[in-house]
PDB file of N, CA and C in Angstrom:
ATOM      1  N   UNK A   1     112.084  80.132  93.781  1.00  0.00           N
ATOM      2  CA  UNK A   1     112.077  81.389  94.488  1.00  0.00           C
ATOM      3  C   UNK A   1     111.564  82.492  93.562  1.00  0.00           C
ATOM      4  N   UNK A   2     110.631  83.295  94.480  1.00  0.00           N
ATOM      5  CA  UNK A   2     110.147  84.379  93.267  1.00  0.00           C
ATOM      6  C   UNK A   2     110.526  85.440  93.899  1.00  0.00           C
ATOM      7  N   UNK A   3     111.711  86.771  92.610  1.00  0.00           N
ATOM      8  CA  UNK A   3     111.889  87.459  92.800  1.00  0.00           C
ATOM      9  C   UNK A   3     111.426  89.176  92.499  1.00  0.00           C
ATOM     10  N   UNK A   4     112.008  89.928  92.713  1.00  0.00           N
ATOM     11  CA  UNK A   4     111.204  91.088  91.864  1.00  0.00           C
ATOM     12  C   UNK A   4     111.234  91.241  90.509  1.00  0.00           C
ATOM     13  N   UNK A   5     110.126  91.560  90.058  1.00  0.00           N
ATOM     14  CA  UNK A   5     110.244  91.497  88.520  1.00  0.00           C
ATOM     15  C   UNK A   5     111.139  92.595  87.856  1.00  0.00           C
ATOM     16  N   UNK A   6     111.808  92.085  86.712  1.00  0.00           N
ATOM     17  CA  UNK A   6     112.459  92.876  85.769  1.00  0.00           C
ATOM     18  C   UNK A   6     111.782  93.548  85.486  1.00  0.00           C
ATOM     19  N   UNK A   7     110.832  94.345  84.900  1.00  0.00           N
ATOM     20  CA  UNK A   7     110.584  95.924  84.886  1.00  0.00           C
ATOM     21  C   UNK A   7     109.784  96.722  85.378  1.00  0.00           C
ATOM     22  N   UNK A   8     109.880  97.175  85.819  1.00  0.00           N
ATOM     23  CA  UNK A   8     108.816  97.913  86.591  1.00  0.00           C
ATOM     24  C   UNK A   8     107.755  98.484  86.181  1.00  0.00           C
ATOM     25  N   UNK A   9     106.922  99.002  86.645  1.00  0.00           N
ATOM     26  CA  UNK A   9     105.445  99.645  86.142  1.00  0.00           C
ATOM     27  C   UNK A   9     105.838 100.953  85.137  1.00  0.00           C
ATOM     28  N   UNK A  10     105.881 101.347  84.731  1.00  0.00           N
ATOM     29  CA  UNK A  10     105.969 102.650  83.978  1.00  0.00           C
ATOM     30  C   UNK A  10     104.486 103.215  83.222  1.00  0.00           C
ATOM     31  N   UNK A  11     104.351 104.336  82.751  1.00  0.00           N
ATOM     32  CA  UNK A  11     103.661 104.886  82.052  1.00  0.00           C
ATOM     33  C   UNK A  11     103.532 104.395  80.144  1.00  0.00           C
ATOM     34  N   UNK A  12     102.757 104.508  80.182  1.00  0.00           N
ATOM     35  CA  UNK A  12     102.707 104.492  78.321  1.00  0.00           C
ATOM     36  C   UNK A  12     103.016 105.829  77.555  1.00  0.00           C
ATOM     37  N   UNK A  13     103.002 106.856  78.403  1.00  0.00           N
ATOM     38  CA  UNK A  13     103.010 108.067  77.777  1.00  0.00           C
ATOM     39  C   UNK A  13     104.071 108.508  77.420  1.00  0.00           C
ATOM     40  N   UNK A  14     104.804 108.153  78.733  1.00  0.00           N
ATOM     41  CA  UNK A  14     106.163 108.277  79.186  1.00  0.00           C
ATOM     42  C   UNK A  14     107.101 107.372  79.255  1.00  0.00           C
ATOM     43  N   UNK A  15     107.334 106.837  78.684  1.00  0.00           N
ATOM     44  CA  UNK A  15     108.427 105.414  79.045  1.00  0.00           C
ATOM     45  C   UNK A  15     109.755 105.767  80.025  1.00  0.00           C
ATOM     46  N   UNK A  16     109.752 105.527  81.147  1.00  0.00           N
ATOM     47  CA  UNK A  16     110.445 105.597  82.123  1.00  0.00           C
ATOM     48  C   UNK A  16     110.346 106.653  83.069  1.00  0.00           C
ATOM     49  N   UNK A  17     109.108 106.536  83.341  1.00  0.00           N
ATOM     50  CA  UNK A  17     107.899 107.865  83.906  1.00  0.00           C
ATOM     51  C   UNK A  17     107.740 106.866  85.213  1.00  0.00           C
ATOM     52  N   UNK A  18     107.889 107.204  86.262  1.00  0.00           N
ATOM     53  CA  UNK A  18     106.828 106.079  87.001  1.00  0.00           C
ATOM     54  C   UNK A  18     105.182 106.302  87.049  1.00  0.00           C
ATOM     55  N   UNK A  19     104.514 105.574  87.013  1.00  0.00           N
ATOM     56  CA  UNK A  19     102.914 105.298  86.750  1.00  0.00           C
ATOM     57  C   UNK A  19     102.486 106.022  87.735  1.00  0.00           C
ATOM     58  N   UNK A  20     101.765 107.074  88.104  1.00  0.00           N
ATOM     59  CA  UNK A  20     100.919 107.344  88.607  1.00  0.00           C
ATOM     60  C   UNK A  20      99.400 107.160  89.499  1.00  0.00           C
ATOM     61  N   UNK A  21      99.564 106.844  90.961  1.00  0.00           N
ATOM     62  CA  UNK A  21      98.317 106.147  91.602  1.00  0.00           C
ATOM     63  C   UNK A  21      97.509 106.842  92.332  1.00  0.00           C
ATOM     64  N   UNK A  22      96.179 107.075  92.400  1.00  0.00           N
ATOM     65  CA  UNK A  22      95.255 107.920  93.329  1.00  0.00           C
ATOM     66  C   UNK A  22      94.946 107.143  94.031  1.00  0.00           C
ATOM     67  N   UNK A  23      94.984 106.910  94.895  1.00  0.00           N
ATOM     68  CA  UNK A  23      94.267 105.855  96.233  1.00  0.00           C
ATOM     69  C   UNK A  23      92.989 106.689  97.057  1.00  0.00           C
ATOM     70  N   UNK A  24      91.882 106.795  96.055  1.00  0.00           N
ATOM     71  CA  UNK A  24      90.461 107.178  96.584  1.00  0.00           C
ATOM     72  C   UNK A  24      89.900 106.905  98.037  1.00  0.00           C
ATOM     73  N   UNK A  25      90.024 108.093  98.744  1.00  0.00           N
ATOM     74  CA  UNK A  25      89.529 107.818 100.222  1.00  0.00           C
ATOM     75  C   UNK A  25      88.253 108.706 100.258  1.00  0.00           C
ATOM     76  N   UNK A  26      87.869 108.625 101.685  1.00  0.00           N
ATOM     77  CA  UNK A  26      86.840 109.845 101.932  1.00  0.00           C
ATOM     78  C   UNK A  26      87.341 110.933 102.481  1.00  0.00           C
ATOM     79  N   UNK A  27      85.934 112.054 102.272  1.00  0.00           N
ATOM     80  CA  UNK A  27      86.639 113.493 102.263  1.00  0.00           C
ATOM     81  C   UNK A  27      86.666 113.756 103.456  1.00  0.00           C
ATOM     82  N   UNK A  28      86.189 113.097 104.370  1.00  0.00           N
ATOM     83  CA  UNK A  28      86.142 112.885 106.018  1.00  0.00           C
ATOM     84  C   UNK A  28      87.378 112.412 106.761  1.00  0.00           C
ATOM     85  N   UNK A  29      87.399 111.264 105.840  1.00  0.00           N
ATOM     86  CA  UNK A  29      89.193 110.846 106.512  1.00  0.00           C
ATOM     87  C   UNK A  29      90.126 111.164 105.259  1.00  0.00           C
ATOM     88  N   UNK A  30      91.021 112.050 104.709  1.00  0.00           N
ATOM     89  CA  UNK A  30      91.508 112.554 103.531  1.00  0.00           C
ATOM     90  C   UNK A  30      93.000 111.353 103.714  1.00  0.00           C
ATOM     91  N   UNK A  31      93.296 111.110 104.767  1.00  0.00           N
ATOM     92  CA  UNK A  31      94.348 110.188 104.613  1.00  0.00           C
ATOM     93  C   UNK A  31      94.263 108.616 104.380  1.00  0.00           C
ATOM     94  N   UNK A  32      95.086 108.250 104.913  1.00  0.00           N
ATOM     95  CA  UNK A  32      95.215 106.512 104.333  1.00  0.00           C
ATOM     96  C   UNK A  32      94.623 105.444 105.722  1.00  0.00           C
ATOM     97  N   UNK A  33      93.918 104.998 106.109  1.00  0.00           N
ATOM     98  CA  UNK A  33      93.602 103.656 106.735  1.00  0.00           C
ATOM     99  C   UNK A  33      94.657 103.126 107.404  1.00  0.00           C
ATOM    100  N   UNK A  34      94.865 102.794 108.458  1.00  0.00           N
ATOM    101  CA  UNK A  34      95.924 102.058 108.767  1.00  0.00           C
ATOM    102  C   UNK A  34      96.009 100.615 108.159  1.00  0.00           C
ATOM    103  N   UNK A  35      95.414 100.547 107.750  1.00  0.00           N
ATOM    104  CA  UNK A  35      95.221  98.826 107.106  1.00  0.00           C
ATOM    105  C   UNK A  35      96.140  99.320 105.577  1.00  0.00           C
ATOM    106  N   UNK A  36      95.852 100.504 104.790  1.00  0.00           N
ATOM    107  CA  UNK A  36      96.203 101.056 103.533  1.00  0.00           C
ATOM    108  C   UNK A  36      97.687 101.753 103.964  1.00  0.00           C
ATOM    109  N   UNK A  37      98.517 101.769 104.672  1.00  0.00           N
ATOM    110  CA  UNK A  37      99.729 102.750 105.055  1.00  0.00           C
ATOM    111  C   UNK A  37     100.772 102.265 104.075  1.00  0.00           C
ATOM    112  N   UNK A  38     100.671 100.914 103.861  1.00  0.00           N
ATOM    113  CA  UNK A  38     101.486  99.989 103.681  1.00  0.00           C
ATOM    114  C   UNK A  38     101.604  99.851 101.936  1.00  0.00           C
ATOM    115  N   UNK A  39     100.436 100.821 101.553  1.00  0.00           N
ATOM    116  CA  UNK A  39     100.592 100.651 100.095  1.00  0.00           C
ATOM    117  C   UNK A  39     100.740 101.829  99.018  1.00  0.00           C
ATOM    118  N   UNK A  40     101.397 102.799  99.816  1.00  0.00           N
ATOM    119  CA  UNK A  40     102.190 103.652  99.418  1.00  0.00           C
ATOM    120  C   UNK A  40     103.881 102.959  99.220  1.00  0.00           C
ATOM    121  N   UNK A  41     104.001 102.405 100.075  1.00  0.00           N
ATOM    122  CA  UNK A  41     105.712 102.028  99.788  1.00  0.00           C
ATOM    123  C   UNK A  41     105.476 100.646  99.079  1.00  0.00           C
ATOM    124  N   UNK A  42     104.213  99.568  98.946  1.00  0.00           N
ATOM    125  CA  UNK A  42     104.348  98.930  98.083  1.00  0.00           C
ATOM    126  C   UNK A  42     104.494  99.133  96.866  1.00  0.00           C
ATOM    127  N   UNK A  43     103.897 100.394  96.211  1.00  0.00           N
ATOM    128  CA  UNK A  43     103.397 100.807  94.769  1.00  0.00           C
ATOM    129  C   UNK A  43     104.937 101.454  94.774  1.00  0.00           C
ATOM    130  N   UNK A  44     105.519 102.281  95.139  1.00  0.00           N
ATOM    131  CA  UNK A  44     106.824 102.568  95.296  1.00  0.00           C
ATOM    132  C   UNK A  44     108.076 101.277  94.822  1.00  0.00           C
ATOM    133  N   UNK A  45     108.075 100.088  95.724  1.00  0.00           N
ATOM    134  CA  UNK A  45     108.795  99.254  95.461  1.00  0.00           C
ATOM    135  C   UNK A  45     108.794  98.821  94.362  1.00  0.00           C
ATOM    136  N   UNK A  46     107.337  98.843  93.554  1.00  0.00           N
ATOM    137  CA  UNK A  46     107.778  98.879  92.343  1.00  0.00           C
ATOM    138  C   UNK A  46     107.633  99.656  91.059  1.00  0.00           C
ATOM    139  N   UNK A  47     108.058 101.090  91.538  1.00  0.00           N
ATOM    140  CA  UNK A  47     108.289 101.813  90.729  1.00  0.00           C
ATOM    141  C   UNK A  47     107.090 103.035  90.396  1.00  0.00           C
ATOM    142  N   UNK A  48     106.275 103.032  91.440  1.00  0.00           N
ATOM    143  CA  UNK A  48     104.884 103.622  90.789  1.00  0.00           C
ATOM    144  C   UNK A  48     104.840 104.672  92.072  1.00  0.00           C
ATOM    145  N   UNK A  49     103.933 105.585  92.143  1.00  0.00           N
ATOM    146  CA  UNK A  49     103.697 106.642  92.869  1.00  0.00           C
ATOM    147  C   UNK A  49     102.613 106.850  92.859  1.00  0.00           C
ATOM    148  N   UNK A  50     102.385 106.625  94.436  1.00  0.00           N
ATOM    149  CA  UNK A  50     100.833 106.440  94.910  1.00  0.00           C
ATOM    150  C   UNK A  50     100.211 107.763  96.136  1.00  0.00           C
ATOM    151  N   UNK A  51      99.493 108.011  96.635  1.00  0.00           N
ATOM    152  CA  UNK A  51      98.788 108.887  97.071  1.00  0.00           C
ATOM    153  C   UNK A  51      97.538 108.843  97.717  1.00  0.00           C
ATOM    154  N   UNK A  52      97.277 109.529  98.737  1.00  0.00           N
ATOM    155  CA  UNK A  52      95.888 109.664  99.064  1.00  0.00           C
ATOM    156  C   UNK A  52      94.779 111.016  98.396  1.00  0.00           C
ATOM    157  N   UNK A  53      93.663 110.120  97.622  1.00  0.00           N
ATOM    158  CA  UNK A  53      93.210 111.550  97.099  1.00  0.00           C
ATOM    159  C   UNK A  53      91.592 111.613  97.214  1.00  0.00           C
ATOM    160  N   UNK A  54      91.293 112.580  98.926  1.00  0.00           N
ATOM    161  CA  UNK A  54      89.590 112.095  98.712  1.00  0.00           C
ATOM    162  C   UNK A  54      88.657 112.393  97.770  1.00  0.00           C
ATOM    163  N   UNK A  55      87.969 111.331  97.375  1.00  0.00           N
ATOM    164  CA  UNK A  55      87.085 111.260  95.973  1.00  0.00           C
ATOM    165  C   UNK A  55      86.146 112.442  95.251  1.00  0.00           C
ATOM    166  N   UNK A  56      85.979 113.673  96.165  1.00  0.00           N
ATOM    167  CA  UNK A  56      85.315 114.752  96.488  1.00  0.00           C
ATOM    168  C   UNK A  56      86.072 115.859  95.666  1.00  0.00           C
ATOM    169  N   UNK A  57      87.601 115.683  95.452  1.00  0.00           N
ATOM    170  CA  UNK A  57      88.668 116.902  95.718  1.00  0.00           C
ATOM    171  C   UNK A  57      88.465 116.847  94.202  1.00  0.00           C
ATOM    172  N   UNK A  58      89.042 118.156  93.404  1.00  0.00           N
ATOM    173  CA  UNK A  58      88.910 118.430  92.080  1.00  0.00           C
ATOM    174  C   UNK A  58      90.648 118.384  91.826  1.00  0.00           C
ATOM    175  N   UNK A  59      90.470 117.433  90.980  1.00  0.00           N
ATOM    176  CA  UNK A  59      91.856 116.415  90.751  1.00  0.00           C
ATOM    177  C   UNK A  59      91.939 116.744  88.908  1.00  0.00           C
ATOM    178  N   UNK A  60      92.702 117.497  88.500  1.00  0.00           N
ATOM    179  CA  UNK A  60      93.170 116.868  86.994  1.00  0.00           C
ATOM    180  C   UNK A  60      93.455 115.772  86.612  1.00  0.00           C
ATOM    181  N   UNK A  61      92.098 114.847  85.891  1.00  0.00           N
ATOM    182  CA  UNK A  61      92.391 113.733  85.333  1.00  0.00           C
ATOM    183  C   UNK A  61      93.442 112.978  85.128  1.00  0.00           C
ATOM    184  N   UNK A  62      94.190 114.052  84.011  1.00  0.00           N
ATOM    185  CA  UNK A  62      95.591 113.517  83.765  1.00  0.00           C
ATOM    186  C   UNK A  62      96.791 113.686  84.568  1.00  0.00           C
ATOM    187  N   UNK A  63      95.977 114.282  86.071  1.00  0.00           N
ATOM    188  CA  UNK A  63      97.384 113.715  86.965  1.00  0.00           C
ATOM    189  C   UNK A  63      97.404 112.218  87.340  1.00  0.00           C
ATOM    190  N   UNK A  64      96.618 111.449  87.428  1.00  0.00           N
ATOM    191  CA  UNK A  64      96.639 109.880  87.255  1.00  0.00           C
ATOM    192  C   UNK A  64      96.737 109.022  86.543  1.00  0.00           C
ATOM    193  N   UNK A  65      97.497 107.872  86.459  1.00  0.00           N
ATOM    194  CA  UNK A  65      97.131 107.281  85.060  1.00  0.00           C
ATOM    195  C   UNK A  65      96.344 106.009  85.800  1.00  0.00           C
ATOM    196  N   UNK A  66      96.179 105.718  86.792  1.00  0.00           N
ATOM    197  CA  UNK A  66      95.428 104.615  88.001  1.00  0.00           C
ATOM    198  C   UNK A  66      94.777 104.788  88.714  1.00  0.00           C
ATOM    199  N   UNK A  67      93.672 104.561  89.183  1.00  0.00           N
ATOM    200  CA  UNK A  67      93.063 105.135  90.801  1.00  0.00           C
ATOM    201  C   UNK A  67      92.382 103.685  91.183  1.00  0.00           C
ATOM    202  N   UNK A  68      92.667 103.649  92.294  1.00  0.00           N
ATOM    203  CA  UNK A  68      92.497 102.298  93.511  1.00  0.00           C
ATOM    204  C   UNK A  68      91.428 102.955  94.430  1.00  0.00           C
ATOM    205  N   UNK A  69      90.012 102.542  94.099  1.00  0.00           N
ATOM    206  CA  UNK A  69      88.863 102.481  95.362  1.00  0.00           C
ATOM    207  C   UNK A  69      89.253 101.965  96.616  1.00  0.00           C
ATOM    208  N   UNK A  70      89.687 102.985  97.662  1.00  0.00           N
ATOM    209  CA  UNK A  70      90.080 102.297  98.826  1.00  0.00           C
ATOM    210  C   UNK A  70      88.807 102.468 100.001  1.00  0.00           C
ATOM    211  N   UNK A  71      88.910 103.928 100.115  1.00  0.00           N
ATOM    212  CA  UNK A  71      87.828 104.108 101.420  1.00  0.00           C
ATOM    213  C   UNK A  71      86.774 105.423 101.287  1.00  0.00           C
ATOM    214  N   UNK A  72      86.323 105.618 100.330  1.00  0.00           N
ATOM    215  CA  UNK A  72      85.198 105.880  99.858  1.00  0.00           C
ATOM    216  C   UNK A  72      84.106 106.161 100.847  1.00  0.00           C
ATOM    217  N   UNK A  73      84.070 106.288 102.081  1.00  0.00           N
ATOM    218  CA  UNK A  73      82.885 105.587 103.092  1.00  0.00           C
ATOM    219  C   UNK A  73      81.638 106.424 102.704  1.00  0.00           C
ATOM    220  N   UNK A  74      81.188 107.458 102.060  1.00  0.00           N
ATOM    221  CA  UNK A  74      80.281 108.286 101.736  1.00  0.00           C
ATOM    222  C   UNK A  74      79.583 108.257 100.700  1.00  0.00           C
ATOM    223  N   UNK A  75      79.936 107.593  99.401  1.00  0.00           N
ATOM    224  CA  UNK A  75      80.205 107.874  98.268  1.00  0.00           C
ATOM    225  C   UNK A  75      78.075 107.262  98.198  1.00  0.00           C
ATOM    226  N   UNK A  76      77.786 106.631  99.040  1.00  0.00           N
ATOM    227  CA  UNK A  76      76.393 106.247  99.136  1.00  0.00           C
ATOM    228  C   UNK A  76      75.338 107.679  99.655  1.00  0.00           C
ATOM    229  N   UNK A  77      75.850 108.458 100.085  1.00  0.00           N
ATOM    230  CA  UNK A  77      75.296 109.331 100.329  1.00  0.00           C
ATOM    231  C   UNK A  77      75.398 110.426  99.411  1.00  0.00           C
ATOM    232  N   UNK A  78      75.833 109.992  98.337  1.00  0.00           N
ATOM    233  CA  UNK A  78      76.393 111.026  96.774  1.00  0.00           C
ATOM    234  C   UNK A  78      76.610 110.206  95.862  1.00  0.00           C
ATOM    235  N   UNK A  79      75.374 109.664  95.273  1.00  0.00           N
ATOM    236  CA  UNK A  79      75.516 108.746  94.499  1.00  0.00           C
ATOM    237  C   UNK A  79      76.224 109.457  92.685  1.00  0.00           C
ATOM    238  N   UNK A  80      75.433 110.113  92.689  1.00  0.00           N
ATOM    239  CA  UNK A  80      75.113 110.843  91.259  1.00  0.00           C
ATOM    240  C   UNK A  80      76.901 111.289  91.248  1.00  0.00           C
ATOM    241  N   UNK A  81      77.049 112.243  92.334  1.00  0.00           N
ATOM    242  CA  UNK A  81      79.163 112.860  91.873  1.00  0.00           C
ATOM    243  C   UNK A  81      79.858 111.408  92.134  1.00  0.00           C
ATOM    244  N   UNK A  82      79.865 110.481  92.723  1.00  0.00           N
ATOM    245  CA  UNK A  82      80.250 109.134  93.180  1.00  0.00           C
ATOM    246  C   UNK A  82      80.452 108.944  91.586  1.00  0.00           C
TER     247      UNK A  82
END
């Protein structure tokens, strides 16, 4: 039987920080996919904090320590800021 793992995701910066996630969408649809809803409370379950953030928006680097290419749908029509 496989259970949840003993420690959770954390930061390096921070040790007992939870990790930080950008979940890259488009600036057209700024929210999550219904297919993607489900991975906000996954990254949660284990310990991490996730988000929708369209790829366009002016984001402080170091508010992330992760970012997950989810739905991007434009990013071909803007190659060069892409």
């Amino acid at each position: 039987m496989i259970g949840k793992p003993a420690v959770r995701h954390a930061r390096l910066d921070q040790p007992g920080a939870p990790l930080r996630v950008a979940l890259i969408t488009d600036p057209e649809h700024p929210g999550l996919r219904p297919d993607d809803v489900g991975l906000t409370e996954a990254f949660a379950s284990e310990g991490a904090s996730a988000r929708p953030i369209p790829w366009g928006d002016r984001v402080d680097p170091g508010a992330f320590d992760l970012a997950v290419i989810r739905t991007p749908w434009d990013y071909f029509l803007r190659p060069l800021p892409f």
